[in-house]
N, C-alpha and C. Protein backbone atom coordinates (compact mmCIF):
# COMPACT_ATOMS: atom_id res chain seq x y z
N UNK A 1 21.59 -5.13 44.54
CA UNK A 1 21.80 -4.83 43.14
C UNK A 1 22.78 -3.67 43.05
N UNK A 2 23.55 -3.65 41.82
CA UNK A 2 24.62 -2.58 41.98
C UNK A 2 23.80 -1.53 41.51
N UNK A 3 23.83 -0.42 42.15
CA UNK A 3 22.96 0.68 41.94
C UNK A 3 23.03 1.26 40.44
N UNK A 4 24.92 1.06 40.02
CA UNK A 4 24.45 1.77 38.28
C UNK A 4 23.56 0.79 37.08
N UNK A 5 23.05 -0.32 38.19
CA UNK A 5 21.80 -0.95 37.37
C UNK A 5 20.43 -0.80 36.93
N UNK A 6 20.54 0.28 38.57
CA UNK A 6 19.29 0.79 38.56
C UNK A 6 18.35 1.77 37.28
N UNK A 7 19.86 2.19 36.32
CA UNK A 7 18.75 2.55 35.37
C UNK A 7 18.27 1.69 34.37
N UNK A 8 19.54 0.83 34.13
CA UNK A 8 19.23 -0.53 33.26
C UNK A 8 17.44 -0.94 33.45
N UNK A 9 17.84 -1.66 34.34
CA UNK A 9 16.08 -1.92 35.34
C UNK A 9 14.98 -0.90 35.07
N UNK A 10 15.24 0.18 34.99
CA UNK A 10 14.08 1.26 35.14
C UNK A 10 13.69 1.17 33.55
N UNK A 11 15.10 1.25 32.36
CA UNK A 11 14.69 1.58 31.13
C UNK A 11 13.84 0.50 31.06
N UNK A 12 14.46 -0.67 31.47
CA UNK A 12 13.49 -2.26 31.09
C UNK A 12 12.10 -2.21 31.52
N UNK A 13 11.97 -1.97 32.65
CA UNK A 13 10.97 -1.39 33.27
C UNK A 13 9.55 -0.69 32.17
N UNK A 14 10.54 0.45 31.89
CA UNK A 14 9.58 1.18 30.86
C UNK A 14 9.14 0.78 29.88
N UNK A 15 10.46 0.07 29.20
CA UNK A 15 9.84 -0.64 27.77
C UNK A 15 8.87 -1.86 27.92
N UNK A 16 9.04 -2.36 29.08
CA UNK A 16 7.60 -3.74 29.29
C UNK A 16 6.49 -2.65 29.18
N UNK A 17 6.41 -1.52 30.10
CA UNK A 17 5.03 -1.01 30.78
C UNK A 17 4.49 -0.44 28.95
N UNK A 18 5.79 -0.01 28.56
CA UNK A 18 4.73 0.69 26.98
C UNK A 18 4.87 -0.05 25.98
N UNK A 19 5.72 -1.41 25.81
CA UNK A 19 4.95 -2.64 25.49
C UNK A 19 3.70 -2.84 25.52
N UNK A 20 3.46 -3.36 27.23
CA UNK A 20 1.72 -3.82 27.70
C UNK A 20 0.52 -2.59 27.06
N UNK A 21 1.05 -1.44 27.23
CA UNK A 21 0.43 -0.72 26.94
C UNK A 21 -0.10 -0.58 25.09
N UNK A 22 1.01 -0.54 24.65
CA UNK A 22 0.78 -1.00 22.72
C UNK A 22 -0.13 -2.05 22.50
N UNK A 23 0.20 -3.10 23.12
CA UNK A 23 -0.39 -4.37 23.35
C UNK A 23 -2.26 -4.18 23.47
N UNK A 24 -2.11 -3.11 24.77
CA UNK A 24 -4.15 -2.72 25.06
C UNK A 24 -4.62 -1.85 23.93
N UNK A 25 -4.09 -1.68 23.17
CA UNK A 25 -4.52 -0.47 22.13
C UNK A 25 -4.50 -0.96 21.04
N UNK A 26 -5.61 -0.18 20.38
CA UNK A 26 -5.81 -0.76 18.57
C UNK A 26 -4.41 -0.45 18.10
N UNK A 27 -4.27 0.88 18.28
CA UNK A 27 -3.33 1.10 17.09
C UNK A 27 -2.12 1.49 17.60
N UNK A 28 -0.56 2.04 16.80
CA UNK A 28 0.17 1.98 17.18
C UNK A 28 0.30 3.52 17.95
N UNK A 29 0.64 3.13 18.89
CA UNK A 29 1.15 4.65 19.97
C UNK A 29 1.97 4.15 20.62
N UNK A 30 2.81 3.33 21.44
CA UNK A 30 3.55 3.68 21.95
C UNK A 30 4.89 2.62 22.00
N UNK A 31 4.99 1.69 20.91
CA UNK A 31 5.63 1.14 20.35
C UNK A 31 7.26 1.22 20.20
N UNK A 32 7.00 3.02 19.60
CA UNK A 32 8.71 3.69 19.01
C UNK A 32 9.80 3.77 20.29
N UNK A 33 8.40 4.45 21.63
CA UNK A 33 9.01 4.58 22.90
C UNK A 33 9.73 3.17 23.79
N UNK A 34 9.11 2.36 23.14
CA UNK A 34 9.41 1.37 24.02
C UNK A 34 10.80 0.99 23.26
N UNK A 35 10.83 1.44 22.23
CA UNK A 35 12.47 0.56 21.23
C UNK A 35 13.24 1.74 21.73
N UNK A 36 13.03 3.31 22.40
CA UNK A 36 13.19 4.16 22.64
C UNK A 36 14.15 3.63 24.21
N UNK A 37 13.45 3.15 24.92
CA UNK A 37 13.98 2.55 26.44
C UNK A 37 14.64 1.37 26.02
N UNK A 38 14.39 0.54 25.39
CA UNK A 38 15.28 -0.49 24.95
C UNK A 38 16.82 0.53 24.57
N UNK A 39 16.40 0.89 23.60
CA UNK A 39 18.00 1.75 22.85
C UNK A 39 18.97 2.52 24.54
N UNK A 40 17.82 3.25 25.41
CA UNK A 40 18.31 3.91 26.10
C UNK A 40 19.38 2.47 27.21
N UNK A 41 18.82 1.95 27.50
CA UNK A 41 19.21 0.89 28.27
C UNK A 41 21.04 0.31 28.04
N UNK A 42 21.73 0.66 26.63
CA UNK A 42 22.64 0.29 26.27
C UNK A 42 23.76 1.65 27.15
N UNK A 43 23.84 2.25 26.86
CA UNK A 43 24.43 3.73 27.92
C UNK A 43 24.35 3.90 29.27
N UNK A 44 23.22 3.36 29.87
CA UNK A 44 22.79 3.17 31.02
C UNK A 44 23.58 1.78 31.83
N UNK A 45 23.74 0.71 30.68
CA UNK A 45 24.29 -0.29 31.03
C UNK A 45 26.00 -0.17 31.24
N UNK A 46 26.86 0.95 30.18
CA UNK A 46 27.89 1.56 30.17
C UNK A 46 28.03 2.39 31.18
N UNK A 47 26.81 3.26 32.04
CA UNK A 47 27.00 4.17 33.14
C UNK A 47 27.30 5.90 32.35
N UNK A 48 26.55 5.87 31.20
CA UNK A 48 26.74 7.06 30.74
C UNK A 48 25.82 7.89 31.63
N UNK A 49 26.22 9.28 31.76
CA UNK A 49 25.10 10.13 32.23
C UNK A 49 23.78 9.89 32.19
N UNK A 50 22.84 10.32 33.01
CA UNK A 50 21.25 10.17 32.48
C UNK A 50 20.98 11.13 31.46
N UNK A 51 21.62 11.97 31.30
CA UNK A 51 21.34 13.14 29.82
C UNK A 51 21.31 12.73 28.66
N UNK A 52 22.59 11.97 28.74
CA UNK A 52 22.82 10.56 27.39
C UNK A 52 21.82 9.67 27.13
N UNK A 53 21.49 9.40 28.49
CA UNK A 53 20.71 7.64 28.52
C UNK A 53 19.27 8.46 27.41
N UNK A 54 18.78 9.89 28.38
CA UNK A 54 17.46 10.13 27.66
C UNK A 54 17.51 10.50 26.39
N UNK A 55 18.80 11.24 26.00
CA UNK A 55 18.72 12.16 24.74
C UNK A 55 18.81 10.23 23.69
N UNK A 56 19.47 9.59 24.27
CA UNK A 56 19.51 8.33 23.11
C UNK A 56 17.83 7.84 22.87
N UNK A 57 17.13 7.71 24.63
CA UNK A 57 15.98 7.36 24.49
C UNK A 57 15.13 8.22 23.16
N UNK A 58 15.05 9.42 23.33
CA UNK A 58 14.24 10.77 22.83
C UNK A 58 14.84 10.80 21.22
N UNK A 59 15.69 10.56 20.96
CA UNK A 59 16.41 9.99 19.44
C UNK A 59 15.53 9.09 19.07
N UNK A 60 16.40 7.64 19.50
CA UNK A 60 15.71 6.97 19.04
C UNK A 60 14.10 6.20 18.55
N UNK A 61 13.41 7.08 19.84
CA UNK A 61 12.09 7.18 19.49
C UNK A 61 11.60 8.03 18.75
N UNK A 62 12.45 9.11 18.56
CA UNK A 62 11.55 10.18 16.95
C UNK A 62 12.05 9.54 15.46
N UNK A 63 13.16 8.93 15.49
CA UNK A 63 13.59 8.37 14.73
C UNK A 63 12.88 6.86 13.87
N UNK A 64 12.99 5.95 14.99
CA UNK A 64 11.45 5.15 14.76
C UNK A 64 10.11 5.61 14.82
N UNK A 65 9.90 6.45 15.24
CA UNK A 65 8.46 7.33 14.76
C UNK A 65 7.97 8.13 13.14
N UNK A 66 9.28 8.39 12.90
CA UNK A 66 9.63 9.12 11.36
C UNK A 66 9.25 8.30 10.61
N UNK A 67 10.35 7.23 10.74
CA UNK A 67 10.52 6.74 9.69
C UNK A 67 9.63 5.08 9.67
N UNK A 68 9.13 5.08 10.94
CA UNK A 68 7.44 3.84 10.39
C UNK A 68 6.34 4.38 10.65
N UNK A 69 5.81 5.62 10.53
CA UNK A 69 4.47 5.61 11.52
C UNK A 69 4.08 6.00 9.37
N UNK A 70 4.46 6.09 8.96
CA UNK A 70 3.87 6.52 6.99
C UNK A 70 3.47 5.12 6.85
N UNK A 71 4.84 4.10 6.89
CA UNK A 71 4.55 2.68 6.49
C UNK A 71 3.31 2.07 7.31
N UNK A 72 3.90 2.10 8.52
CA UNK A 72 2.68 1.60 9.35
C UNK A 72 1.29 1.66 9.30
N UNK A 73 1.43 3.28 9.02
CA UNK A 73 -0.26 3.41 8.81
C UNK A 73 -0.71 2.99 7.29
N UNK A 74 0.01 2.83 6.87
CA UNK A 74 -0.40 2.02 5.52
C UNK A 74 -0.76 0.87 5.34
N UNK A 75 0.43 0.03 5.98
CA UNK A 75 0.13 -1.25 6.76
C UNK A 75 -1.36 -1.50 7.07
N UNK A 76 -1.25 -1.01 8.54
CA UNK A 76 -2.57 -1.27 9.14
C UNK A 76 -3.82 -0.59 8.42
N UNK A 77 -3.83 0.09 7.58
CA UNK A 77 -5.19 1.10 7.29
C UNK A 77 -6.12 0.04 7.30
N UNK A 78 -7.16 0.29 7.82
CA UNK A 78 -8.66 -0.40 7.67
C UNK A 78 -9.43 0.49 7.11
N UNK A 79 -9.72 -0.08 5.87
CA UNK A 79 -10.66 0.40 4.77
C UNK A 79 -12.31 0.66 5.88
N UNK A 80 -12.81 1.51 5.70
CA UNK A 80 -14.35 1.66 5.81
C UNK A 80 -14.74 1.08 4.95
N UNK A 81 -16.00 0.64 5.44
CA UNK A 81 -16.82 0.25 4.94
C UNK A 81 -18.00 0.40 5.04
N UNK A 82 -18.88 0.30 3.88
CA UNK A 82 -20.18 1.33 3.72
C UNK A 82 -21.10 0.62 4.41
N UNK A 83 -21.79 1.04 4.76
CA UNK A 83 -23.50 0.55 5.66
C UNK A 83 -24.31 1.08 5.05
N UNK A 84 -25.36 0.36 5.16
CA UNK A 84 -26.90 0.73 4.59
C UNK A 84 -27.29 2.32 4.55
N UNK A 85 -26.96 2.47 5.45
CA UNK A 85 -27.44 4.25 5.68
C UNK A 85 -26.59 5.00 5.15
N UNK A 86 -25.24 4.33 4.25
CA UNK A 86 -24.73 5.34 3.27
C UNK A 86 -25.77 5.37 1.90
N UNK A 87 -26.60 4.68 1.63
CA UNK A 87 -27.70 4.65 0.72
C UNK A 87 -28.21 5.80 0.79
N UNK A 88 -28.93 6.55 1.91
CA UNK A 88 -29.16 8.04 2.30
C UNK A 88 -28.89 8.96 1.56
N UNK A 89 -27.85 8.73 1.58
CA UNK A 89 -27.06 10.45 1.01
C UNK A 89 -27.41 10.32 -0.57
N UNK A 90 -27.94 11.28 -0.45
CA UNK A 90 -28.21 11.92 -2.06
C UNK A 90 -30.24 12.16 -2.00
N UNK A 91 -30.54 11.20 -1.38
CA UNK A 91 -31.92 11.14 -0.85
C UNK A 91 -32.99 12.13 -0.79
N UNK A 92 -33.95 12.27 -0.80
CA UNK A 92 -35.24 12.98 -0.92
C UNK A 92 -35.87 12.64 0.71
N UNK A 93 -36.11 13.74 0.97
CA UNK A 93 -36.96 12.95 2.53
C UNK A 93 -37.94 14.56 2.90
N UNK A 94 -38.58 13.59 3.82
CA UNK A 94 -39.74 15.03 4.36
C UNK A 94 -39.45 15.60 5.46
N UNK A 95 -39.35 16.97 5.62
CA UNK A 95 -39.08 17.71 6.85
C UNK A 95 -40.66 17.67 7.99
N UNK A 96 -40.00 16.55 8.89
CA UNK A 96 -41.32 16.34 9.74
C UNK A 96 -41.51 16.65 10.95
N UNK A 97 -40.40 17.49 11.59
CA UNK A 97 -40.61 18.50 12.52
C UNK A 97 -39.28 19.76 11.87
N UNK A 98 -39.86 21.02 12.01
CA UNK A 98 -38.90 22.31 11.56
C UNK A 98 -37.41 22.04 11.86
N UNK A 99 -36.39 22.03 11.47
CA UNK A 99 -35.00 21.84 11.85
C UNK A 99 -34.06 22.96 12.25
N UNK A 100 -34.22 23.07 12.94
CA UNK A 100 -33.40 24.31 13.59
C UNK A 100 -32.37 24.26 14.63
N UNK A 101 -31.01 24.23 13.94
CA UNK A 101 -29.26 24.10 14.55
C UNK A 101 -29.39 24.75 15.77
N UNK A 102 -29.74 25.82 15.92
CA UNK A 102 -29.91 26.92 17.10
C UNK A 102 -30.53 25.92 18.80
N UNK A 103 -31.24 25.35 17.76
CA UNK A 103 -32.15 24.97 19.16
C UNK A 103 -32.53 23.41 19.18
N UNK A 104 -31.47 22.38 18.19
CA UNK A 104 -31.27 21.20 18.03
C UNK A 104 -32.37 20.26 18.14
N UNK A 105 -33.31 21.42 16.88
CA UNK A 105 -34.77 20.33 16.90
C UNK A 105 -34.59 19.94 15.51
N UNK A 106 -35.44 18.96 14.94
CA UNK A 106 -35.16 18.60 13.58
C UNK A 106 -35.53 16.87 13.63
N UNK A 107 -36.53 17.04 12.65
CA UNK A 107 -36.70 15.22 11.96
C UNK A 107 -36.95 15.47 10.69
N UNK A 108 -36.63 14.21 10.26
CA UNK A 108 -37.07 13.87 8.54
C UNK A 108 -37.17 12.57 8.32
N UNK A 109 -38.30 12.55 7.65
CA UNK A 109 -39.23 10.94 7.37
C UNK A 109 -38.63 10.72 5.96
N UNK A 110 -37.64 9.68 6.06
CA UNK A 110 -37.41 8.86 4.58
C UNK A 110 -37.33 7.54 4.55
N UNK A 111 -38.00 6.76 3.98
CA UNK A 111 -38.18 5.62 3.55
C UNK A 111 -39.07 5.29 4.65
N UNK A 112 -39.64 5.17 5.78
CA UNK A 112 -40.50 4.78 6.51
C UNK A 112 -39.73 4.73 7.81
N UNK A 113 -38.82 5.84 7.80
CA UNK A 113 -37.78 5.80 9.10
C UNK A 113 -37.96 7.17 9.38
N UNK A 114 -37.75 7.61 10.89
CA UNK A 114 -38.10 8.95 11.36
C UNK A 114 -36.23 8.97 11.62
N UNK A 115 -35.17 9.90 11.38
CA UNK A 115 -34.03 10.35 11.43
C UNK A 115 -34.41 11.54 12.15
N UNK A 116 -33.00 11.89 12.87
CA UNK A 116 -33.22 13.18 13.59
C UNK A 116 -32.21 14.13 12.24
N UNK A 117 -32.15 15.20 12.26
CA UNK A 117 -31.51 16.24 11.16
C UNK A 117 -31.30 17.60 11.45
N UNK A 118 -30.11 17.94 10.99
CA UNK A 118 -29.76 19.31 10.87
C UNK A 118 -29.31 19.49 9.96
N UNK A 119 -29.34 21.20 9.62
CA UNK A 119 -29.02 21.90 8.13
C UNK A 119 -27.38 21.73 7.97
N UNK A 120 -26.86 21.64 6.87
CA UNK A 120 -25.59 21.85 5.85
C UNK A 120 -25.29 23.47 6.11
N UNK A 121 -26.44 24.32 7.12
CA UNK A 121 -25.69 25.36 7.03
C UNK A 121 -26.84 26.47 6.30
N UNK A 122 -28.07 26.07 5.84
CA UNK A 122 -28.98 26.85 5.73
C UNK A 122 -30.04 27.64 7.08
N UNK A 123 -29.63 27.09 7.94
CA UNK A 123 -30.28 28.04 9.46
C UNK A 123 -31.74 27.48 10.01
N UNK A 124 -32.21 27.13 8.91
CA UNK A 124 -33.22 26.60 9.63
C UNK A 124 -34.27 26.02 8.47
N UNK A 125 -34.95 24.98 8.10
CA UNK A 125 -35.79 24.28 7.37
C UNK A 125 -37.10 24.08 8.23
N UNK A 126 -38.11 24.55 7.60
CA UNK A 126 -39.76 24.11 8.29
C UNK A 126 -40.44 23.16 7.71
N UNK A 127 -41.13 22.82 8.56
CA UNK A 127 -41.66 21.40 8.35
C UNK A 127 -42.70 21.63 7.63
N UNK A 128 -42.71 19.81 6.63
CA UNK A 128 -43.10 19.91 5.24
C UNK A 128 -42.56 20.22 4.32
N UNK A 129 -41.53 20.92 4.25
CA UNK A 129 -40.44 21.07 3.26
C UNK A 129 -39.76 19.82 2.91
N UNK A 130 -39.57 19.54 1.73
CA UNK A 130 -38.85 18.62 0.62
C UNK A 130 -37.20 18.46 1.21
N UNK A 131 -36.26 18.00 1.63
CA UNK A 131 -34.93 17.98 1.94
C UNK A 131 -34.22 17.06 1.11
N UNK A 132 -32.51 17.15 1.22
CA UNK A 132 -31.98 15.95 0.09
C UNK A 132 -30.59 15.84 0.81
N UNK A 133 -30.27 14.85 1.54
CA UNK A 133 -29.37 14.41 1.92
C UNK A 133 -27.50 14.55 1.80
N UNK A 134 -27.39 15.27 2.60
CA UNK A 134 -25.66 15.59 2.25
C UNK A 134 -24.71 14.72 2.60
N UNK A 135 -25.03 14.54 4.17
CA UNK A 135 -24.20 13.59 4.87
C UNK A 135 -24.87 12.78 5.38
N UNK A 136 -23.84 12.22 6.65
CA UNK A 136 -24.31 11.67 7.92
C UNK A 136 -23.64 11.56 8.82
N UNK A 137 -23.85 12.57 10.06
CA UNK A 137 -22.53 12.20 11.00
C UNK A 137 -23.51 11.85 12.48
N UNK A 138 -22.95 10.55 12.84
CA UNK A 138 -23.55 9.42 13.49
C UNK A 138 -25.10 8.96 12.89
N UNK A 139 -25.88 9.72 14.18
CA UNK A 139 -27.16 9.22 13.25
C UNK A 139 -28.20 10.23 13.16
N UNK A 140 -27.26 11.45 13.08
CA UNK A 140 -27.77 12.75 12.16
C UNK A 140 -27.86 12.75 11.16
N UNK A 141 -29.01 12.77 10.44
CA UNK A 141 -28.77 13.81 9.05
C UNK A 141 -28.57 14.71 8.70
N UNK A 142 -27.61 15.54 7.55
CA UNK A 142 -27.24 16.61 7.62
C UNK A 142 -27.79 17.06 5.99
N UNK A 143 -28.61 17.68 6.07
CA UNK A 143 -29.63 17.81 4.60
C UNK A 143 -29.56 19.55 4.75
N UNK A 144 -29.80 19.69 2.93
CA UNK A 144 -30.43 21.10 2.91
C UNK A 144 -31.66 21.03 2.04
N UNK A 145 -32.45 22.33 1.83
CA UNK A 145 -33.85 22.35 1.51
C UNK A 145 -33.25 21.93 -0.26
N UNK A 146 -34.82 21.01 -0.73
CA UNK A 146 -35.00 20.89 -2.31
C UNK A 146 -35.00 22.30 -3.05
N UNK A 147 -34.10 22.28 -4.08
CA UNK A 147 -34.68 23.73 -4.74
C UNK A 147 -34.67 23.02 -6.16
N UNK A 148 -36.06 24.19 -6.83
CA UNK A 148 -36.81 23.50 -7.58
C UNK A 148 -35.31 22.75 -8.84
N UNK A 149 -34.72 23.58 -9.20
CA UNK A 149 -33.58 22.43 -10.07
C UNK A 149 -33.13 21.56 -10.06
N UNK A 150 -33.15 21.15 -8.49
CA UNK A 150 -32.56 19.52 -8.15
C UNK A 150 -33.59 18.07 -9.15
């Protein structure tokens, strides 16, 4: 092979490997790079410097990065969607072991389900206390104590 092919080959090279790679992945990452080695491949094929070949690569991939990754992610957005246990939040439940962040103990009995729980940031809730649902991050609850106005 004539050696000033060898970068031709290499850019091609790259753009299959972060092709395959876009390809294994949900979402878009590495897409821009690969139109990035494609673009570079044209200079390379001319025998321009490798400074050229990359600065075209490194262009053209911020360039297609700019200007689709807004659209794209618009494109693709996948809406959430709610699950049962967004019902929770707003909720009344019983503090059925003391909840304490410090030392990552904490349950609360609502609806006939034992949840594990930590405070919104009040330090610590004892058990038997009234709680009311803020969040949920995984399958924590994140509650603070009833006060009598709620």
């Amino acid at each position: 092979m004539d050696p000033d092919l060898y970068y031709v080959v290499g850019w091609l090279a790259l753009a299959v490997v972060l092709t395959i790679a876009e390809a294994a992945t949900v979402g878009l990452v590495a897409i821009w790079f690969a139109i990035g080695a494609l673009a570079a491949m044209i200079p390379a094929y001319f025998d321009a410097p490798f400074w050229l070949q990359l600065l075209v690569f490194l262009v053209v991939s911020a360039v297609c990065l700019a200007f689709t990754k807004t659209f794209a992610k618009d494109f693709l957005k996948v809406d959430k969607q709610p699950t049962n246990v967004d019902r929770l939040i707003g909720k009344e439940g019983l503090c059925s072991q003391t909840i304490d962040d410090l030392k990552e103990t904490g349950k609360v009995d609502i609806g006939g389900l034992t949840w594990t729980a930590r405070t919104c940031g009040d330090g610590e809730i004892n058990q038997g206390a009234v709680v009311v649902v803020d969040r949920i991050t995984g399958a924590t609850l994140i509650v603070h104590e009833k006060r009598e106005k709620e």
